[in-house]
Every structure is written in C-alpha cells, then in structure tokens.
PDB file of N, CA and C in Angstrom:
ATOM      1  N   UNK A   1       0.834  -1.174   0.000  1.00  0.00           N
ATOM      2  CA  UNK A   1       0.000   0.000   0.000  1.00  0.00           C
ATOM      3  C   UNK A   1       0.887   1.248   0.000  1.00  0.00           C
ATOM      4  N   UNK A   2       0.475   2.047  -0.862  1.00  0.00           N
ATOM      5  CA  UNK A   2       1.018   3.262  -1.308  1.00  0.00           C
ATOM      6  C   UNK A   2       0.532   4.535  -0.472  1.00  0.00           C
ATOM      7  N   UNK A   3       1.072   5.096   0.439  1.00  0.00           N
ATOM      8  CA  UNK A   3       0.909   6.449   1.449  1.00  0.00           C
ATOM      9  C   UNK A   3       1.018   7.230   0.878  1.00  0.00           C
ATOM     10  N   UNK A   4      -0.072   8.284   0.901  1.00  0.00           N
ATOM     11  CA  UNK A   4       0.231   9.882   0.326  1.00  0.00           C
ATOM     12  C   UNK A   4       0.804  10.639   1.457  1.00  0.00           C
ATOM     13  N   UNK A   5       1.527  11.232   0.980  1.00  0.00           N
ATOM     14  CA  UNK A   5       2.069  12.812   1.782  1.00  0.00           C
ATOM     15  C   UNK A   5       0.717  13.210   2.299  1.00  0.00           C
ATOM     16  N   UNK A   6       0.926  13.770   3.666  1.00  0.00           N
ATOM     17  CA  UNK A   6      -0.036  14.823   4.226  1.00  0.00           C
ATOM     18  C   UNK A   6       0.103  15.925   3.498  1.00  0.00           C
ATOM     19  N   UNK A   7      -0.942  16.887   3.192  1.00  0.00           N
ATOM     20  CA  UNK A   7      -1.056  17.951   2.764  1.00  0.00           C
ATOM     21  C   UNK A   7      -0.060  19.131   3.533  1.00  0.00           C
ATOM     22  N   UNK A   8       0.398  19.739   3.252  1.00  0.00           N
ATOM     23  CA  UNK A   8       0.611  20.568   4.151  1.00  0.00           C
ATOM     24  C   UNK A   8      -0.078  22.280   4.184  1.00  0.00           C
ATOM     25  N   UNK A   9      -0.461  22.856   4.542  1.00  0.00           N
ATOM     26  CA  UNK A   9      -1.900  23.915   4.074  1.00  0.00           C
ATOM     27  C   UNK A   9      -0.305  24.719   4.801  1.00  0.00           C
ATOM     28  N   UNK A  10      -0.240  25.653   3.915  1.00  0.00           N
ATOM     29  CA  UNK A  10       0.592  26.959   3.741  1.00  0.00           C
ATOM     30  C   UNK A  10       0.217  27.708   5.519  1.00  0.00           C
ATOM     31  N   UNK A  11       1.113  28.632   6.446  1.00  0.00           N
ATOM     32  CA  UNK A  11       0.829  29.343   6.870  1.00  0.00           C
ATOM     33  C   UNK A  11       0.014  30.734   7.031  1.00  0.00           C
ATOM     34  N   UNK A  12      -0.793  30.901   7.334  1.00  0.00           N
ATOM     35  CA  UNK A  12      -1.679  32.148   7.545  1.00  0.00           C
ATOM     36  C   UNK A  12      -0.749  32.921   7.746  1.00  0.00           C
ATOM     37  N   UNK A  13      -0.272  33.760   6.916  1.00  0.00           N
ATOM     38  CA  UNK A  13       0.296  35.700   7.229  1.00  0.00           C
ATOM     39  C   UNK A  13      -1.118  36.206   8.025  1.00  0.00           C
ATOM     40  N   UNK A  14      -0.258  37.137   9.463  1.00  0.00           N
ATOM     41  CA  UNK A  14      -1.242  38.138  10.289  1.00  0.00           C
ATOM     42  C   UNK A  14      -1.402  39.070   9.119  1.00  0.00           C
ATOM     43  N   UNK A  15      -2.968  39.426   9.267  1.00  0.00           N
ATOM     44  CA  UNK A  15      -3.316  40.712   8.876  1.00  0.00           C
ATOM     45  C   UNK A  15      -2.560  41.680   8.852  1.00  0.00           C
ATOM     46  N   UNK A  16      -2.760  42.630   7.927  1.00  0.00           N
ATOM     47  CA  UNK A  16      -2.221  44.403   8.426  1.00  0.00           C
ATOM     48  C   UNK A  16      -3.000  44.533   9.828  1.00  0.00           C
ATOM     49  N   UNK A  17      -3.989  44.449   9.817  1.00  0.00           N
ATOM     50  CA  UNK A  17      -4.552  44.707  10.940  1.00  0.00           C
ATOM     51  C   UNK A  17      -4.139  44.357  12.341  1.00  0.00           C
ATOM     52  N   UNK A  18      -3.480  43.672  12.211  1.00  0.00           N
ATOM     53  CA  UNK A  18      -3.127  43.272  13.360  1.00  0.00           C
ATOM     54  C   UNK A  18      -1.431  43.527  13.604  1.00  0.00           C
ATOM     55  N   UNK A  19      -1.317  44.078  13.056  1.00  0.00           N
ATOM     56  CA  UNK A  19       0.239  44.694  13.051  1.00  0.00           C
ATOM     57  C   UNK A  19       0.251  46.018  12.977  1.00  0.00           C
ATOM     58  N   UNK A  20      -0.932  47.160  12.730  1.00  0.00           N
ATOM     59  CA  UNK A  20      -1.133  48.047  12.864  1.00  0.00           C
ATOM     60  C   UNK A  20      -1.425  48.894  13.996  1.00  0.00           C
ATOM     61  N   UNK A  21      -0.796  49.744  14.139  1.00  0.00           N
ATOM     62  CA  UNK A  21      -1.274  50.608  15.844  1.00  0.00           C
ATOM     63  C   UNK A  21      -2.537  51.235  15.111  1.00  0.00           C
ATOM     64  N   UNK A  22      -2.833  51.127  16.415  1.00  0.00           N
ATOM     65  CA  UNK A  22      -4.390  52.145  16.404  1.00  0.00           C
ATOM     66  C   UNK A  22      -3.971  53.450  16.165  1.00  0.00           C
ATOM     67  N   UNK A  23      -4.923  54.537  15.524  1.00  0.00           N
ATOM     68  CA  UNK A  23      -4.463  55.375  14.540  1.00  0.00           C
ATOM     69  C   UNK A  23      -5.841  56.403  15.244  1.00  0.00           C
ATOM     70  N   UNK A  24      -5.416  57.504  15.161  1.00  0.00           N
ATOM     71  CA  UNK A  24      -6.668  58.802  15.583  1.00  0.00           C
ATOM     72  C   UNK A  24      -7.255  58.729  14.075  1.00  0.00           C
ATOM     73  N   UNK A  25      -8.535  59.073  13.906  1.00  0.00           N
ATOM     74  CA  UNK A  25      -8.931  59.395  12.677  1.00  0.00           C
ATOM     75  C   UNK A  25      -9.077  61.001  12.264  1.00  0.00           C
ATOM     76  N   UNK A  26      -8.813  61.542  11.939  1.00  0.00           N
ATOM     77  CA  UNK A  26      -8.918  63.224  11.872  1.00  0.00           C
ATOM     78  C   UNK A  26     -10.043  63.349  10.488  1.00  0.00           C
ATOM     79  N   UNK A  27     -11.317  63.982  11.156  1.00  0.00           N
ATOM     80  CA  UNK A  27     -12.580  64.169  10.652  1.00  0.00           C
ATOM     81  C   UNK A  27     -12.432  65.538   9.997  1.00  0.00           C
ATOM     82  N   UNK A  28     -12.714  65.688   9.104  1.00  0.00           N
ATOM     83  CA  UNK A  28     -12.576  67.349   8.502  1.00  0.00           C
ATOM     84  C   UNK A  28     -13.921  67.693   8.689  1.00  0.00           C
ATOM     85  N   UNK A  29     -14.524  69.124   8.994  1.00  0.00           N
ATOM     86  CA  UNK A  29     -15.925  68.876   9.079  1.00  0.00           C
ATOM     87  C   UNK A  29     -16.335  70.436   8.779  1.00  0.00           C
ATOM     88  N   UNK A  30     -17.181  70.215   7.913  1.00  0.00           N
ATOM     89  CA  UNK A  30     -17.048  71.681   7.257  1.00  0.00           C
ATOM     90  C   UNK A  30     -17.161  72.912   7.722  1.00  0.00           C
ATOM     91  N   UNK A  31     -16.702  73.986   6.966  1.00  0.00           N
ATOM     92  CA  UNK A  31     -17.204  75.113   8.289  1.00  0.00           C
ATOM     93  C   UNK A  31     -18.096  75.719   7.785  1.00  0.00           C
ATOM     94  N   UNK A  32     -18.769  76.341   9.218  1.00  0.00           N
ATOM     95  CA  UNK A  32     -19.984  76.623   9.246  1.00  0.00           C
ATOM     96  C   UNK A  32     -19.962  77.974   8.336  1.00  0.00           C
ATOM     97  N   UNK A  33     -21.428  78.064   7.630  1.00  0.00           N
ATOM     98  CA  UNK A  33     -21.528  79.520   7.233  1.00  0.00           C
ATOM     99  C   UNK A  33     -21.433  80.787   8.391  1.00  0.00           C
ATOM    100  N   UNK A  34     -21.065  81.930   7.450  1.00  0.00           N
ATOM    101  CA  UNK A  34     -21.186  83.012   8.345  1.00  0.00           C
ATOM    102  C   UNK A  34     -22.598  83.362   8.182  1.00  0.00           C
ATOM    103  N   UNK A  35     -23.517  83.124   7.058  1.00  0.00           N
ATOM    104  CA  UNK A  35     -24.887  83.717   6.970  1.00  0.00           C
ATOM    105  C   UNK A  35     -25.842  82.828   7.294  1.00  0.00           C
ATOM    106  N   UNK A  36     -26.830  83.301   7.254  1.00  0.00           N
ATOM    107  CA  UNK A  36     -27.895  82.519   7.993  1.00  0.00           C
ATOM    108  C   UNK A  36     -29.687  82.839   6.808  1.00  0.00           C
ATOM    109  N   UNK A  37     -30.150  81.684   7.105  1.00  0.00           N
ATOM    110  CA  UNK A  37     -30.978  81.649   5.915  1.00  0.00           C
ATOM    111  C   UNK A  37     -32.599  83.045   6.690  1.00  0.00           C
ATOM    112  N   UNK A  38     -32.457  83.407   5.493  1.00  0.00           N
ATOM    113  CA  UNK A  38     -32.878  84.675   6.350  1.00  0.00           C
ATOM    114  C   UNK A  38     -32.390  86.039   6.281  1.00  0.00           C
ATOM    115  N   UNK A  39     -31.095  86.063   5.988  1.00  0.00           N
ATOM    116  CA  UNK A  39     -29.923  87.324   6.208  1.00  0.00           C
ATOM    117  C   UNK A  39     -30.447  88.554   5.005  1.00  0.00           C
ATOM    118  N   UNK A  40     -30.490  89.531   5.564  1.00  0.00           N
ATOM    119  CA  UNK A  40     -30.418  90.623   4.451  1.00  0.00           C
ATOM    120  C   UNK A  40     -29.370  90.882   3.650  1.00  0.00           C
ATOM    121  N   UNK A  41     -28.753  90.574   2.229  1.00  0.00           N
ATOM    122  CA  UNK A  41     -27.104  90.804   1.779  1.00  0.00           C
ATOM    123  C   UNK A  41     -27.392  91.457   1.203  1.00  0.00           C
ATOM    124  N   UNK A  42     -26.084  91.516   0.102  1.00  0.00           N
ATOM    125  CA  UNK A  42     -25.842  93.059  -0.497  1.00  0.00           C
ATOM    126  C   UNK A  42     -25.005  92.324  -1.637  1.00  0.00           C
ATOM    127  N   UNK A  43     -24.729  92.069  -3.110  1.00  0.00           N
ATOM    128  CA  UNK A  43     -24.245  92.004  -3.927  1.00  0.00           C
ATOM    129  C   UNK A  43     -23.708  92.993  -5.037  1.00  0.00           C
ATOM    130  N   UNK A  44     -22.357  93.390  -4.962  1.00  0.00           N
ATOM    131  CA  UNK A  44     -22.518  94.628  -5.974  1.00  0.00           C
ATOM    132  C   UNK A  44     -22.931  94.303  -7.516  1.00  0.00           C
ATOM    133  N   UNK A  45     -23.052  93.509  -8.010  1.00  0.00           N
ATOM    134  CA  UNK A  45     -23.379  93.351  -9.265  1.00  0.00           C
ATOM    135  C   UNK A  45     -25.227  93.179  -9.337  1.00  0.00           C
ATOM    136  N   UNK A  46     -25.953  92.100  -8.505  1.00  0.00           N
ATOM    137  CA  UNK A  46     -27.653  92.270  -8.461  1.00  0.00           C
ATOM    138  C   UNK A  46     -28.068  92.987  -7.370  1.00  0.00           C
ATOM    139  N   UNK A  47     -27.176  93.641  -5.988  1.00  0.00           N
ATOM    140  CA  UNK A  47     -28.018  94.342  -5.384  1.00  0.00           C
ATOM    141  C   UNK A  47     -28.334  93.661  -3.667  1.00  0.00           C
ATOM    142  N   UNK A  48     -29.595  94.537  -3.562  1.00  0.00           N
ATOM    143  CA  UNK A  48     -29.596  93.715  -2.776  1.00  0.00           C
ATOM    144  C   UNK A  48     -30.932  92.462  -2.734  1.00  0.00           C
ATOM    145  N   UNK A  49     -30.634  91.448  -1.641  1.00  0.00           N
ATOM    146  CA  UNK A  49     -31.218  90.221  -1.720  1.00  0.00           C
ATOM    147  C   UNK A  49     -31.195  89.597  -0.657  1.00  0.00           C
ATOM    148  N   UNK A  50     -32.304  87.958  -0.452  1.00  0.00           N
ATOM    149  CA  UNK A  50     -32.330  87.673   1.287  1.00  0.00           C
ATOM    150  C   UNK A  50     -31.738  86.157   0.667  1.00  0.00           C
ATOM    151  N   UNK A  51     -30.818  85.574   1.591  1.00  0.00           N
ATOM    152  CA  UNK A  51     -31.047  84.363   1.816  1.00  0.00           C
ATOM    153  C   UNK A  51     -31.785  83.281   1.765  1.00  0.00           C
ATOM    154  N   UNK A  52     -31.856  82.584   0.883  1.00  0.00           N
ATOM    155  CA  UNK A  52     -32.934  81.230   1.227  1.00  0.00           C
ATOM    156  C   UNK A  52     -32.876  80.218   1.605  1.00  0.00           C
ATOM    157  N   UNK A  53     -31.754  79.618   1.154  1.00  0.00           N
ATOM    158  CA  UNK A  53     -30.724  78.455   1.503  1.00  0.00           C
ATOM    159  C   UNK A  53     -29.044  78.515   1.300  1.00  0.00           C
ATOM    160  N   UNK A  54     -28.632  77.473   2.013  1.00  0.00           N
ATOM    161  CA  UNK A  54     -27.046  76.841   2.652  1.00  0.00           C
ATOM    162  C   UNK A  54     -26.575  75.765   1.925  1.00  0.00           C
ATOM    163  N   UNK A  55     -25.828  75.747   1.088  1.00  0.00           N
ATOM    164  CA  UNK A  55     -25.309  74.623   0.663  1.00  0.00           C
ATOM    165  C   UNK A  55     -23.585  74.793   0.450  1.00  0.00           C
ATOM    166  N   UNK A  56     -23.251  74.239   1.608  1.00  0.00           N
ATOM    167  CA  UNK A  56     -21.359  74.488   1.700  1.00  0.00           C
ATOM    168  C   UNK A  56     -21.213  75.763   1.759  1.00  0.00           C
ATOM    169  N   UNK A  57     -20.412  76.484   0.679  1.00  0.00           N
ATOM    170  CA  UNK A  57     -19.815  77.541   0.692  1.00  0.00           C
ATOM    171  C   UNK A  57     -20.887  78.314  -0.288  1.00  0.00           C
ATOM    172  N   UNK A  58     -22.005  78.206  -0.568  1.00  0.00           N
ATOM    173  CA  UNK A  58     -22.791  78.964  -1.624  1.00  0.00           C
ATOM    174  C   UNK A  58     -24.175  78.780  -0.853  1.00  0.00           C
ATOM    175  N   UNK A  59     -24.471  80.482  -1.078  1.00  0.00           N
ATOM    176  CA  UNK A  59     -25.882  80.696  -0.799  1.00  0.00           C
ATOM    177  C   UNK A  59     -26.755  81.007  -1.771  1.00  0.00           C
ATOM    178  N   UNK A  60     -27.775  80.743  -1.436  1.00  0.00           N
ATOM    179  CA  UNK A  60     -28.969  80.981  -2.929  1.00  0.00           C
ATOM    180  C   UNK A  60     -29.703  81.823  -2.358  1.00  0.00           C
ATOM    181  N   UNK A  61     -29.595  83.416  -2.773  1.00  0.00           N
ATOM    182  CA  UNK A  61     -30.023  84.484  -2.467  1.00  0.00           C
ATOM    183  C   UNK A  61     -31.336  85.049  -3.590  1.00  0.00           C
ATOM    184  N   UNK A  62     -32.274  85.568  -3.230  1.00  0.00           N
ATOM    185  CA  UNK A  62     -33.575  85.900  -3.771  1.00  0.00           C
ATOM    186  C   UNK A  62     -33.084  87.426  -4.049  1.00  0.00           C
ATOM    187  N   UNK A  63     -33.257  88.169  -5.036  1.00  0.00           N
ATOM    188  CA  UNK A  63     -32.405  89.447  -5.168  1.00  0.00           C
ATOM    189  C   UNK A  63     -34.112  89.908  -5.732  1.00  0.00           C
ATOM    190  N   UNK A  64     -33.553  91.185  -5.407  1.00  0.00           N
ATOM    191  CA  UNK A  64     -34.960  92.210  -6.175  1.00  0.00           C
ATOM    192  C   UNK A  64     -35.518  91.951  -7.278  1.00  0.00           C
ATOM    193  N   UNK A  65     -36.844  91.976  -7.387  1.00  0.00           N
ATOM    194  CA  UNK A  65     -37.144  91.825  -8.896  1.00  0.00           C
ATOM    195  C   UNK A  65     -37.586  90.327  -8.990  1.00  0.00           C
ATOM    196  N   UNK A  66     -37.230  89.681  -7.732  1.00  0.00           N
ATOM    197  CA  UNK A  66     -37.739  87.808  -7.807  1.00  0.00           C
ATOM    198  C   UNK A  66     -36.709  87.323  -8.575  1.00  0.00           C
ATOM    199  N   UNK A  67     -35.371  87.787  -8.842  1.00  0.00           N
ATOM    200  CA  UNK A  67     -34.179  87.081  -9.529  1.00  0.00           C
ATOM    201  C   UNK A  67     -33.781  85.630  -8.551  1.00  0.00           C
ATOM    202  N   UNK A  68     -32.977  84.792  -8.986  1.00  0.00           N
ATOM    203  CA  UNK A  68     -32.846  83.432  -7.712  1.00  0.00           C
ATOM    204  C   UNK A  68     -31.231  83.150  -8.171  1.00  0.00           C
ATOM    205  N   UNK A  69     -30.381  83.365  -7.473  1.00  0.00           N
ATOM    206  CA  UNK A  69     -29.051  83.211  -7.608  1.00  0.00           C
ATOM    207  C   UNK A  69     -27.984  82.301  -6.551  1.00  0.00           C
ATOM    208  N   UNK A  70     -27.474  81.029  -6.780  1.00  0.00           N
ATOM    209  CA  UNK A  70     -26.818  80.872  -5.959  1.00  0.00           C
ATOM    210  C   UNK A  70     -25.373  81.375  -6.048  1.00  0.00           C
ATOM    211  N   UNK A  71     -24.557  81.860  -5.266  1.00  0.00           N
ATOM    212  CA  UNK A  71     -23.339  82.568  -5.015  1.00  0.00           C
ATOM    213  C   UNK A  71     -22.503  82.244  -3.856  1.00  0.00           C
ATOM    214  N   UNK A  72     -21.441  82.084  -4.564  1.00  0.00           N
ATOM    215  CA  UNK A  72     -20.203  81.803  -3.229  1.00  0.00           C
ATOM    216  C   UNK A  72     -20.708  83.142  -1.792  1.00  0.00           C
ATOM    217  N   UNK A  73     -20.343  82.629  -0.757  1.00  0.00           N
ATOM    218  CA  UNK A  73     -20.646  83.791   0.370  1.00  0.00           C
ATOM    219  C   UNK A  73     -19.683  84.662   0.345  1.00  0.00           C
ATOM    220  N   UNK A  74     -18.365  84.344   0.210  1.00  0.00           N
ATOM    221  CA  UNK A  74     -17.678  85.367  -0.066  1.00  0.00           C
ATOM    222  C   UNK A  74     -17.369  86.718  -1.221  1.00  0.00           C
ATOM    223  N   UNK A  75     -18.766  86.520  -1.911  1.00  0.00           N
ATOM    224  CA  UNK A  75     -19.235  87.770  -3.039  1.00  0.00           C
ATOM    225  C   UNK A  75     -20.125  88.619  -2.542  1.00  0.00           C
ATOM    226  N   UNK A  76     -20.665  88.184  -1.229  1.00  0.00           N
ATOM    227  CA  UNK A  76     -21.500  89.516  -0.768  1.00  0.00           C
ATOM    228  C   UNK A  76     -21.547  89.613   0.736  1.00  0.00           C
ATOM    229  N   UNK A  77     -22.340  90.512   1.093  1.00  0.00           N
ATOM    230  CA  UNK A  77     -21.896  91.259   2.094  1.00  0.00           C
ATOM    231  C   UNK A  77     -23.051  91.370   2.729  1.00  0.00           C
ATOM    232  N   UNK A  78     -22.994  91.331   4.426  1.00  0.00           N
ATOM    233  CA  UNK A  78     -24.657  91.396   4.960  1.00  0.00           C
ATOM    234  C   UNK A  78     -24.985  92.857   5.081  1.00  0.00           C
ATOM    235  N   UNK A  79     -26.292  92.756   5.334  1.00  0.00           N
ATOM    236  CA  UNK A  79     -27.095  93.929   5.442  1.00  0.00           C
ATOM    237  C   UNK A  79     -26.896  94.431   7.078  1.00  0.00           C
ATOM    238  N   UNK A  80     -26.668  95.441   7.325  1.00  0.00           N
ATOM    239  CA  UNK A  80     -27.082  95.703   8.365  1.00  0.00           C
ATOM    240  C   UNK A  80     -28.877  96.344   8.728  1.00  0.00           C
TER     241      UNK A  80
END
C-alpha cells in the first residue's frame, strides 16, 4: 500500500490589521456659514437680496425683482 504525503496547508500571514497601531482618525468637518438663511445681503453686481438656503460655501439668495441666484458667500456682504 502506497501512502500519500499529508497535505501541508501553507501558513496564515497576520493581517495588516493586526500589526497596525491604532491610529486617531482626523474628521474634517465643514465650516460653518457666516450667513444665515434669512440674512439681508448686499451684492454689488444684483443688489440687494435675502437668503434662502445653505449649501457648503454657496448661498442661494432671492435678489430684487424675484431674480434666484446661488453665489459663493464670499461675493456679498450682509445687510445691516
């Protein structure tokens, strides 16, 4: 009778994971507007106009006349 070799099944390599230090995660988290939905602004090119909505860095301002514009915040200026 003829014996086979045992198999031999290769060693398991550890994970990265498990050779890895634990790590802080650093969350970026956006910053907040300076305006607020609502705000009276001031655009020198349409004028002036209110706030309607926030999206990141651009507000969508309602300008005289019922015009609807969204614009970076840093193109206009609040109302006092």
């Amino acid at each position: 009778m003829v014996r086979s070799k045992p198999k031999v099944q290769p060693k398991k390599k550890p994970s990265v994971h498990d050779k890895a230090e634990p790590t802080q995660e650093n969350l970026t988290v956006a910053p907040t507007s300076l305006f607020s939905i609502g705000d009276a602004v001031h655009h020198p090119m349409f004028g002036d106009g209110k706030v309607e909505s926030i999206k990141e860095d651009k507000l969508t301002i309602t300008f005289d006349g019922n015009v609807t514009k969204v614009i970076r915040e840093d193109f206009v200026t609040r109302k006092k």
